[in-house]
PDB file of N, CA and C in Angstrom:
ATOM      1  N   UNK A   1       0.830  -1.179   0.000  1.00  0.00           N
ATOM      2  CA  UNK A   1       0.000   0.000   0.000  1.00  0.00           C
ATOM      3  C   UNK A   1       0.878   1.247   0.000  1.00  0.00           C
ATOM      4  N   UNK A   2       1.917   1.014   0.801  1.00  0.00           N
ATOM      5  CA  UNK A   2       3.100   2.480   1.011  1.00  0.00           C
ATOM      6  C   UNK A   2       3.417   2.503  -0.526  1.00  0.00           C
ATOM      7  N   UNK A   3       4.044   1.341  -0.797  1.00  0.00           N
ATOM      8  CA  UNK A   3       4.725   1.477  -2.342  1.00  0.00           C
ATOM      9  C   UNK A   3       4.030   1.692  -3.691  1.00  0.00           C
ATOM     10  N   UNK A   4       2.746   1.418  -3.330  1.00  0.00           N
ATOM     11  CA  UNK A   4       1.592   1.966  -4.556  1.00  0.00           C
ATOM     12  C   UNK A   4       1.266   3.293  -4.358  1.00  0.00           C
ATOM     13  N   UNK A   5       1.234   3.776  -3.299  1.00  0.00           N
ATOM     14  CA  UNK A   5       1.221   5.330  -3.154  1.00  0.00           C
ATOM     15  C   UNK A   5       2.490   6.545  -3.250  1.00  0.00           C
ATOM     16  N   UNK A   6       3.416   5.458  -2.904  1.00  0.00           N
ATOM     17  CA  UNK A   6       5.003   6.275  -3.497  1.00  0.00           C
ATOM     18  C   UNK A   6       5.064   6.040  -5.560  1.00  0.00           C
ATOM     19  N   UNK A   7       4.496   5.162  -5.700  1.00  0.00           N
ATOM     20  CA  UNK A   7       4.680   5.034  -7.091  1.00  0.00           C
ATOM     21  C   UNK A   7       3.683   6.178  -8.087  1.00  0.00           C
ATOM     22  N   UNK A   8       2.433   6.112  -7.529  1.00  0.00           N
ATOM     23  CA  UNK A   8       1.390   7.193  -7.719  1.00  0.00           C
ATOM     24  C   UNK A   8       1.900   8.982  -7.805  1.00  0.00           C
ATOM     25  N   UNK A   9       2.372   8.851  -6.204  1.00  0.00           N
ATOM     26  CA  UNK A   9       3.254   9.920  -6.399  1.00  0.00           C
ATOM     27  C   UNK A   9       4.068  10.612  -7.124  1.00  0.00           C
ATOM     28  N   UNK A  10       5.139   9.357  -7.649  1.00  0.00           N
ATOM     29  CA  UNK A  10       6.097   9.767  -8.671  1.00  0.00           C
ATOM     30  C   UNK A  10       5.573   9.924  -9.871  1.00  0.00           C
ATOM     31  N   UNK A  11       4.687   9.161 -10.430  1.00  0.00           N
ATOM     32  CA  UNK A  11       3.740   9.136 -11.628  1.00  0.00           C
ATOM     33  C   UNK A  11       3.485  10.640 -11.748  1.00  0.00           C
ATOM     34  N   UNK A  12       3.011  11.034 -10.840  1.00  0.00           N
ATOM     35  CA  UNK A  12       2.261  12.697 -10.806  1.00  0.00           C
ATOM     36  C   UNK A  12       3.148  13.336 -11.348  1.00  0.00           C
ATOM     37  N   UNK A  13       4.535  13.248 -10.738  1.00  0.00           N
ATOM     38  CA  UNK A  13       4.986  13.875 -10.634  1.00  0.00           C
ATOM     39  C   UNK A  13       6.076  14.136 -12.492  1.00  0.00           C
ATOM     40  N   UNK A  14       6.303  12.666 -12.848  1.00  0.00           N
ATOM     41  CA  UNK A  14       6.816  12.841 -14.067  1.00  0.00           C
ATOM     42  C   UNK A  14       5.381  13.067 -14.851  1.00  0.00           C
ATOM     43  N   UNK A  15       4.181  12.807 -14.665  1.00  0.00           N
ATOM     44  CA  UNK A  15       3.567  13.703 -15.857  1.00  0.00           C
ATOM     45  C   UNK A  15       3.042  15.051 -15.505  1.00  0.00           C
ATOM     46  N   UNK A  16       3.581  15.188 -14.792  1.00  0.00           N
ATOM     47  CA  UNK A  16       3.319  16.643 -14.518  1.00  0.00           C
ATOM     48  C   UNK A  16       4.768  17.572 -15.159  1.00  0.00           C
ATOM     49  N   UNK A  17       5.795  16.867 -14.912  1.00  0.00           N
ATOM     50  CA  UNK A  17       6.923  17.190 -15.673  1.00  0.00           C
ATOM     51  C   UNK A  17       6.486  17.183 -17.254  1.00  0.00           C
ATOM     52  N   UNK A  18       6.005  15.815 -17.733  1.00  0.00           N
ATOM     53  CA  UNK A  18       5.982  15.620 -18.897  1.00  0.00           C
ATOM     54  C   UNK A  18       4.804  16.931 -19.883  1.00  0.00           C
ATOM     55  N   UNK A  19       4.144  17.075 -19.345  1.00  0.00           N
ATOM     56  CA  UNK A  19       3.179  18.066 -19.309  1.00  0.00           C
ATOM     57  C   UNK A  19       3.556  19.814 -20.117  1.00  0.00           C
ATOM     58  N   UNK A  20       4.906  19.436 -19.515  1.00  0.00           N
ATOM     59  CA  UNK A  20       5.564  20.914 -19.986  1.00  0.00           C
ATOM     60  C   UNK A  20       6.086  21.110 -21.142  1.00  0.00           C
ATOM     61  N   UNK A  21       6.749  19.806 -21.804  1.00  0.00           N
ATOM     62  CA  UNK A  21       6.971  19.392 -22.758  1.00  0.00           C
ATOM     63  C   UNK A  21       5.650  19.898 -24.043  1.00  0.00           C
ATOM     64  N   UNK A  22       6.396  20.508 -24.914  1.00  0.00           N
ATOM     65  CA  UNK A  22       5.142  20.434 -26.218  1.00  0.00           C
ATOM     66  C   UNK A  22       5.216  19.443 -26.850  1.00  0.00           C
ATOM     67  N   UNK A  23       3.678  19.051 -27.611  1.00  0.00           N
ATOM     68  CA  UNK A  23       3.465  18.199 -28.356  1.00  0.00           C
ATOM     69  C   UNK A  23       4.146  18.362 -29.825  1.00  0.00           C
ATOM     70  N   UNK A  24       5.097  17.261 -30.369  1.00  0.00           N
ATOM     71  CA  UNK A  24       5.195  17.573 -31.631  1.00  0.00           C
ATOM     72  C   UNK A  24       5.575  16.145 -32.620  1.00  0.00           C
ATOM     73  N   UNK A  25       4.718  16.770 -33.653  1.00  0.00           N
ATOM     74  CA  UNK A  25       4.420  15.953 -34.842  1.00  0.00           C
ATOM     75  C   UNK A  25       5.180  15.421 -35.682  1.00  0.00           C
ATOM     76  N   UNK A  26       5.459  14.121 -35.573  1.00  0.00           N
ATOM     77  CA  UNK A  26       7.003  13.333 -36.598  1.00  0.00           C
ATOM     78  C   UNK A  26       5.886  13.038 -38.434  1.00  0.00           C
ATOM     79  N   UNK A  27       6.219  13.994 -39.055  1.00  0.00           N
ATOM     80  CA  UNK A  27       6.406  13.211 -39.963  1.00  0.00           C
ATOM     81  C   UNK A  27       7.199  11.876 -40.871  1.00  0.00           C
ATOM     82  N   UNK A  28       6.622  11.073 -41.412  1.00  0.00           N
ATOM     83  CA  UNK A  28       7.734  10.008 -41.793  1.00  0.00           C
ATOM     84  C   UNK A  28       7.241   9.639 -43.464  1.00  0.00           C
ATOM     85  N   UNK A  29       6.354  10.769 -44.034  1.00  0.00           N
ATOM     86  CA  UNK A  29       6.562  10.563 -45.756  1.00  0.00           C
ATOM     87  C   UNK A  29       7.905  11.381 -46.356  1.00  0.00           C
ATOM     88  N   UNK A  30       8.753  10.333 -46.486  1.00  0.00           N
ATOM     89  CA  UNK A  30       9.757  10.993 -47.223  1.00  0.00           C
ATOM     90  C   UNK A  30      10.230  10.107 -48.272  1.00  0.00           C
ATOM     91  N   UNK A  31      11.288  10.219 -49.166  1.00  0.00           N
ATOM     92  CA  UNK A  31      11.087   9.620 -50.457  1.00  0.00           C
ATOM     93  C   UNK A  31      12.262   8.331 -50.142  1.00  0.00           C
ATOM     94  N   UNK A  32      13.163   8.323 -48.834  1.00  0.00           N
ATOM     95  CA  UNK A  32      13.463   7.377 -48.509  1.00  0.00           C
ATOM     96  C   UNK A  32      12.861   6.123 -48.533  1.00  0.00           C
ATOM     97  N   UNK A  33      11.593   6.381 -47.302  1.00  0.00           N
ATOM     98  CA  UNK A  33      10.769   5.270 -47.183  1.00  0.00           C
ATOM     99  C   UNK A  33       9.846   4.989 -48.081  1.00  0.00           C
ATOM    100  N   UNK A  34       9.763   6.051 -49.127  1.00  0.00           N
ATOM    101  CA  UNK A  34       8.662   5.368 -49.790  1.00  0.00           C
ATOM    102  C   UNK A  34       9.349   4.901 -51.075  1.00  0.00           C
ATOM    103  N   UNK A  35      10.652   4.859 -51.255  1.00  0.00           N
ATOM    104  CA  UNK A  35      11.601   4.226 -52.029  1.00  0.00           C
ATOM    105  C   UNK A  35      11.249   2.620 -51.367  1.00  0.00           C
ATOM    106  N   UNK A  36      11.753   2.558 -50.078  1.00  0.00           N
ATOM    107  CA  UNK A  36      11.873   1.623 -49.301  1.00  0.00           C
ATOM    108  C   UNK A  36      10.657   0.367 -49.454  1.00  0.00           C
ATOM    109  N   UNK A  37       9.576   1.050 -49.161  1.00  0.00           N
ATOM    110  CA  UNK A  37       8.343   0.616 -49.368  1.00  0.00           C
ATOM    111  C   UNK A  37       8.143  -0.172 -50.814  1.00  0.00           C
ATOM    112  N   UNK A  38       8.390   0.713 -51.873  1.00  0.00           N
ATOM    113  CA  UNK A  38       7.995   0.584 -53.202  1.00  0.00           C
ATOM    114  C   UNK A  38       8.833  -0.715 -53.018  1.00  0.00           C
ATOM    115  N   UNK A  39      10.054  -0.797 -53.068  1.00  0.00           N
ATOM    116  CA  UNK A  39      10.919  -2.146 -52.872  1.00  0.00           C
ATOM    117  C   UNK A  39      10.633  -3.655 -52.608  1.00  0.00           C
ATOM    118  N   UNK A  40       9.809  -2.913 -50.990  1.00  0.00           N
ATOM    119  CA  UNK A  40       9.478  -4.363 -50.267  1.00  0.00           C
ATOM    120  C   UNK A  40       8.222  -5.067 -51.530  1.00  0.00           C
ATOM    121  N   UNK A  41       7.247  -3.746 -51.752  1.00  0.00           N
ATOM    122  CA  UNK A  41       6.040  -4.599 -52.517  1.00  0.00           C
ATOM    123  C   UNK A  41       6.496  -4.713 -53.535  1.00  0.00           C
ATOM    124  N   UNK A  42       7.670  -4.335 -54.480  1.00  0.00           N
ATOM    125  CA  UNK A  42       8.264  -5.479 -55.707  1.00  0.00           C
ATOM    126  C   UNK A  42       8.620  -6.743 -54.874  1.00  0.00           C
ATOM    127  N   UNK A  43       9.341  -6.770 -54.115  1.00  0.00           N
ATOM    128  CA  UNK A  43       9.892  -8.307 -53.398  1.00  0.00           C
ATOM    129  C   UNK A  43       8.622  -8.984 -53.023  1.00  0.00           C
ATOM    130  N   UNK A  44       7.498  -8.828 -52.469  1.00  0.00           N
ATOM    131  CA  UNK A  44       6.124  -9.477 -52.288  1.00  0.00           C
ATOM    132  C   UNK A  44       5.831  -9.640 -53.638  1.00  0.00           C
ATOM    133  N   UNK A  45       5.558  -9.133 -54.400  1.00  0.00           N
ATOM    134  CA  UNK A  45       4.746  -9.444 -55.990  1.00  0.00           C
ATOM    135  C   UNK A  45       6.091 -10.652 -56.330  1.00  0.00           C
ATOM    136  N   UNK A  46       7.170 -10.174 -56.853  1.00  0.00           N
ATOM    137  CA  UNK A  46       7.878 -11.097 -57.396  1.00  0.00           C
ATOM    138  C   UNK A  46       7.743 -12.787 -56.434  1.00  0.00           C
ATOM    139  N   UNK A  47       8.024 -12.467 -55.290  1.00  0.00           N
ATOM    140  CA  UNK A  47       7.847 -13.807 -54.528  1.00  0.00           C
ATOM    141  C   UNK A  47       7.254 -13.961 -53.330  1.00  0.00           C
ATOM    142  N   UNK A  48       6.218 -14.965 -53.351  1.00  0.00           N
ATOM    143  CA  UNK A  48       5.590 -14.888 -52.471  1.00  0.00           C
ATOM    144  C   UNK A  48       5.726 -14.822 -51.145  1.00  0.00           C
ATOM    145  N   UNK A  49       4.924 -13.946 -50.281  1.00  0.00           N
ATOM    146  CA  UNK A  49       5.001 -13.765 -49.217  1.00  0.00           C
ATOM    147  C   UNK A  49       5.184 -14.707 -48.076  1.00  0.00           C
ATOM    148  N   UNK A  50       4.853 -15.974 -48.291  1.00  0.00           N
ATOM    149  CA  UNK A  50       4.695 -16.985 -47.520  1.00  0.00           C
ATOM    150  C   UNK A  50       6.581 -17.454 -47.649  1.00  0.00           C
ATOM    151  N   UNK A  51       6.797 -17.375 -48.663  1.00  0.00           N
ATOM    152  CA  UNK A  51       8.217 -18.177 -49.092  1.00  0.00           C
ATOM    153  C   UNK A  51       8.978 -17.090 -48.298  1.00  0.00           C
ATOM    154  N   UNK A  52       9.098 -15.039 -48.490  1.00  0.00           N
ATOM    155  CA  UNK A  52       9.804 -14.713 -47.429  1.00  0.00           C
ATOM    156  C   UNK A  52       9.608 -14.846 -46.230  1.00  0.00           C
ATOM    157  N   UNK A  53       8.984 -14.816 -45.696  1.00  0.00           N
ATOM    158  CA  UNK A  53       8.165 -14.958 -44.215  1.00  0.00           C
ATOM    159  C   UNK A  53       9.358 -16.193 -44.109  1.00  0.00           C
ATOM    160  N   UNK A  54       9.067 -17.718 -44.556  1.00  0.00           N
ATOM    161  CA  UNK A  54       9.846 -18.516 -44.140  1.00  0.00           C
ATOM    162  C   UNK A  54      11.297 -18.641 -44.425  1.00  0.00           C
ATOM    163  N   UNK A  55      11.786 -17.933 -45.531  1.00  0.00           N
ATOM    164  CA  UNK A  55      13.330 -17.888 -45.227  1.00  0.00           C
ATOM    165  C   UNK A  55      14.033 -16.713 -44.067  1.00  0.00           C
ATOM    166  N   UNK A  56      13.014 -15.680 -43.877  1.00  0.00           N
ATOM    167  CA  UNK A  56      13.115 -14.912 -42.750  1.00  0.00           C
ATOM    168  C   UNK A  56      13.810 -15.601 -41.231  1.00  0.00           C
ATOM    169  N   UNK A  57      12.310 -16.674 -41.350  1.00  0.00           N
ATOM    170  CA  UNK A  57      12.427 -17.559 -39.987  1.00  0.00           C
ATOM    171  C   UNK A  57      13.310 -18.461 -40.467  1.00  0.00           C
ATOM    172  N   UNK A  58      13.887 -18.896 -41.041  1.00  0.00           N
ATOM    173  CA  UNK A  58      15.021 -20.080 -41.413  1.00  0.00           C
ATOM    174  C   UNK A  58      16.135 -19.738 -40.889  1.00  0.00           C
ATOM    175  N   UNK A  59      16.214 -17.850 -41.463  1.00  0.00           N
ATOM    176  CA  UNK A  59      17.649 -17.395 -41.238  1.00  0.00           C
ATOM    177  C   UNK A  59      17.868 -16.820 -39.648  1.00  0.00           C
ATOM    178  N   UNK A  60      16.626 -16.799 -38.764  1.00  0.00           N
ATOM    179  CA  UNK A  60      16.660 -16.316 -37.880  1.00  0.00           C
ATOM    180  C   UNK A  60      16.907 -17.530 -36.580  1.00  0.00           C
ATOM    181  N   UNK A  61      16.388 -18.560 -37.208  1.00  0.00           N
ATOM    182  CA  UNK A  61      16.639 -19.754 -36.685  1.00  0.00           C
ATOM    183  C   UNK A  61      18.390 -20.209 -36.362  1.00  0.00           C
ATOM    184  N   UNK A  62      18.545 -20.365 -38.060  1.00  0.00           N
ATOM    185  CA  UNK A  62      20.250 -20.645 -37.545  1.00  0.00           C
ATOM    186  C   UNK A  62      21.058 -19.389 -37.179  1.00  0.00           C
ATOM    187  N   UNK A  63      20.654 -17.954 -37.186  1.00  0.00           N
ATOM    188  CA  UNK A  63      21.485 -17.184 -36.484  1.00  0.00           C
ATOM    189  C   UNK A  63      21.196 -17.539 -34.692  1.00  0.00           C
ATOM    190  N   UNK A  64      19.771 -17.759 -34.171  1.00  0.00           N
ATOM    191  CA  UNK A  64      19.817 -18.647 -33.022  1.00  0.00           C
ATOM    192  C   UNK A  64      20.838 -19.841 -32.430  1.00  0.00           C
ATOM    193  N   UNK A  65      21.040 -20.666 -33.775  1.00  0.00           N
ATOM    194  CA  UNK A  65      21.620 -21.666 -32.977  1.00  0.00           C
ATOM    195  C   UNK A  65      23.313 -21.548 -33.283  1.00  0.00           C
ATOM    196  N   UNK A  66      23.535 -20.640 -34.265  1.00  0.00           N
ATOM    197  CA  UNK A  66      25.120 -20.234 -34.294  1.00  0.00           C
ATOM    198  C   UNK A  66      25.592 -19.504 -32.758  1.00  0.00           C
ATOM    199  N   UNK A  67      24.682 -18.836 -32.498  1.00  0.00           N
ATOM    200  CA  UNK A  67      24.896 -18.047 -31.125  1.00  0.00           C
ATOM    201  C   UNK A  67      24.540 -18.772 -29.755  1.00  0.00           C
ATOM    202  N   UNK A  68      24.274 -20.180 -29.736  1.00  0.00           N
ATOM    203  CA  UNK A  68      23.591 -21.002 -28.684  1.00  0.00           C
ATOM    204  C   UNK A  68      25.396 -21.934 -28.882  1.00  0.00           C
ATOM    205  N   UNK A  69      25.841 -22.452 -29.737  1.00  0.00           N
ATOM    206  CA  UNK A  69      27.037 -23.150 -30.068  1.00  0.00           C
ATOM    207  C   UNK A  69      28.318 -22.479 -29.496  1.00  0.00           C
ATOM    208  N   UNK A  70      28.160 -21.300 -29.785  1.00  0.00           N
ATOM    209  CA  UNK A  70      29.141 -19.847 -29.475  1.00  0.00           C
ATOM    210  C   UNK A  70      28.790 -20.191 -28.168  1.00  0.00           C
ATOM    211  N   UNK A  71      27.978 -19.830 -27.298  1.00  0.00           N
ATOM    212  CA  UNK A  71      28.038 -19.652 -26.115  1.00  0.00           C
ATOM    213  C   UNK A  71      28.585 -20.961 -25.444  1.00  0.00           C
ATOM    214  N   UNK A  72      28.019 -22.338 -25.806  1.00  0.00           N
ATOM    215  CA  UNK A  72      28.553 -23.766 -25.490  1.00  0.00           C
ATOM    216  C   UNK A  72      30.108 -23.736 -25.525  1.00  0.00           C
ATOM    217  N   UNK A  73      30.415 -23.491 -26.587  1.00  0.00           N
ATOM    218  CA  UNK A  73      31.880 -23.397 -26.848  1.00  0.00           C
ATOM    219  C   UNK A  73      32.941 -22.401 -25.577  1.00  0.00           C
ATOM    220  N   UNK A  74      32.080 -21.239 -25.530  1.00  0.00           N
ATOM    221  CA  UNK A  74      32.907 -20.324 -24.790  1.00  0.00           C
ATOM    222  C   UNK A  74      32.898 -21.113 -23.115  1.00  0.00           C
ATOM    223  N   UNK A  75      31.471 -21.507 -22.889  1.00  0.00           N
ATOM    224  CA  UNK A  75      31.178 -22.040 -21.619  1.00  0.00           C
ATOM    225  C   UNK A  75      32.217 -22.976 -21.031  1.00  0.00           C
ATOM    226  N   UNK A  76      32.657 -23.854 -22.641  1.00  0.00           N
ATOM    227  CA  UNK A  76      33.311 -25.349 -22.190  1.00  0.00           C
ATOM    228  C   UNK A  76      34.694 -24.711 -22.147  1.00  0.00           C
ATOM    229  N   UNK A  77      35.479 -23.623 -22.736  1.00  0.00           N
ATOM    230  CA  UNK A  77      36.640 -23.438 -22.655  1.00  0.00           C
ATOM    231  C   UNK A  77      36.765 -22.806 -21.638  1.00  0.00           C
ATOM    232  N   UNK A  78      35.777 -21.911 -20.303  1.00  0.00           N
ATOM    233  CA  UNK A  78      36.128 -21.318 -19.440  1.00  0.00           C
ATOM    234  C   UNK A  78      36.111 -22.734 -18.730  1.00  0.00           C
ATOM    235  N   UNK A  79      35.226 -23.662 -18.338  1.00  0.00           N
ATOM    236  CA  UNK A  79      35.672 -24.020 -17.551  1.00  0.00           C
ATOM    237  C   UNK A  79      37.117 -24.749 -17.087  1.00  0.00           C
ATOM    238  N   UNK A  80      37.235 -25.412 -15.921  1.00  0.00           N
ATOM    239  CA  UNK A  80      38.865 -26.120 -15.823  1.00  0.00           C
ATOM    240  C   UNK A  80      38.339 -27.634 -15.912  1.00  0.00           C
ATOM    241  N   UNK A  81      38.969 -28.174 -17.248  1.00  0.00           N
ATOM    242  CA  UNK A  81      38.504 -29.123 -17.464  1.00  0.00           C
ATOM    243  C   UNK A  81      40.201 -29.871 -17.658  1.00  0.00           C
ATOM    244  N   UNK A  82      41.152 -30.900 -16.655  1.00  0.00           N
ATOM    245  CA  UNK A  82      42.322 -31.353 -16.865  1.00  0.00           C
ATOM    246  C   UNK A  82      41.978 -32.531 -17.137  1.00  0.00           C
TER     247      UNK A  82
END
């Protein structure tokens, strides 16, 4: 109960800070991204979405287990193994 009312407190207190702050507006049409964009939907039309989706997860997979091996490896050389 103390610590939900110290937390409340502080809450107030950063949006009351935050408060002072003006609001401001990010645009993000620029010809970067919509280069970017135009790109991705040639790569969807040319090949199907389902096929990137799964080489996505293929490649995300073995960057998982390259970095699970790495760590095995480092694990087994710290320890003292005579």
């Amino acid at each position: 109960m103390i610590i939900a009312g110290l937390l409340y407190v502080l809450f107030s207190l950063v949006k009351g800070i935050l408060t002072l702050i003006p609001d401001y507006a990010w645009n993000v049409d620029s010809v970067a991204l919509t280069n970017f964009y135009e790109a991705i939907r040639m790569v969807f039309y040319v090949v199907p979405k389902d096929v990137v989706i799964s080489i996505i997860g293929i490649t995300i997979v073995l960057t998982n287990i390259k970095i699970g091996v790495a760590v095995i490896k480092t694990i087994w050389q710290i320890l003292p193994f005579t």
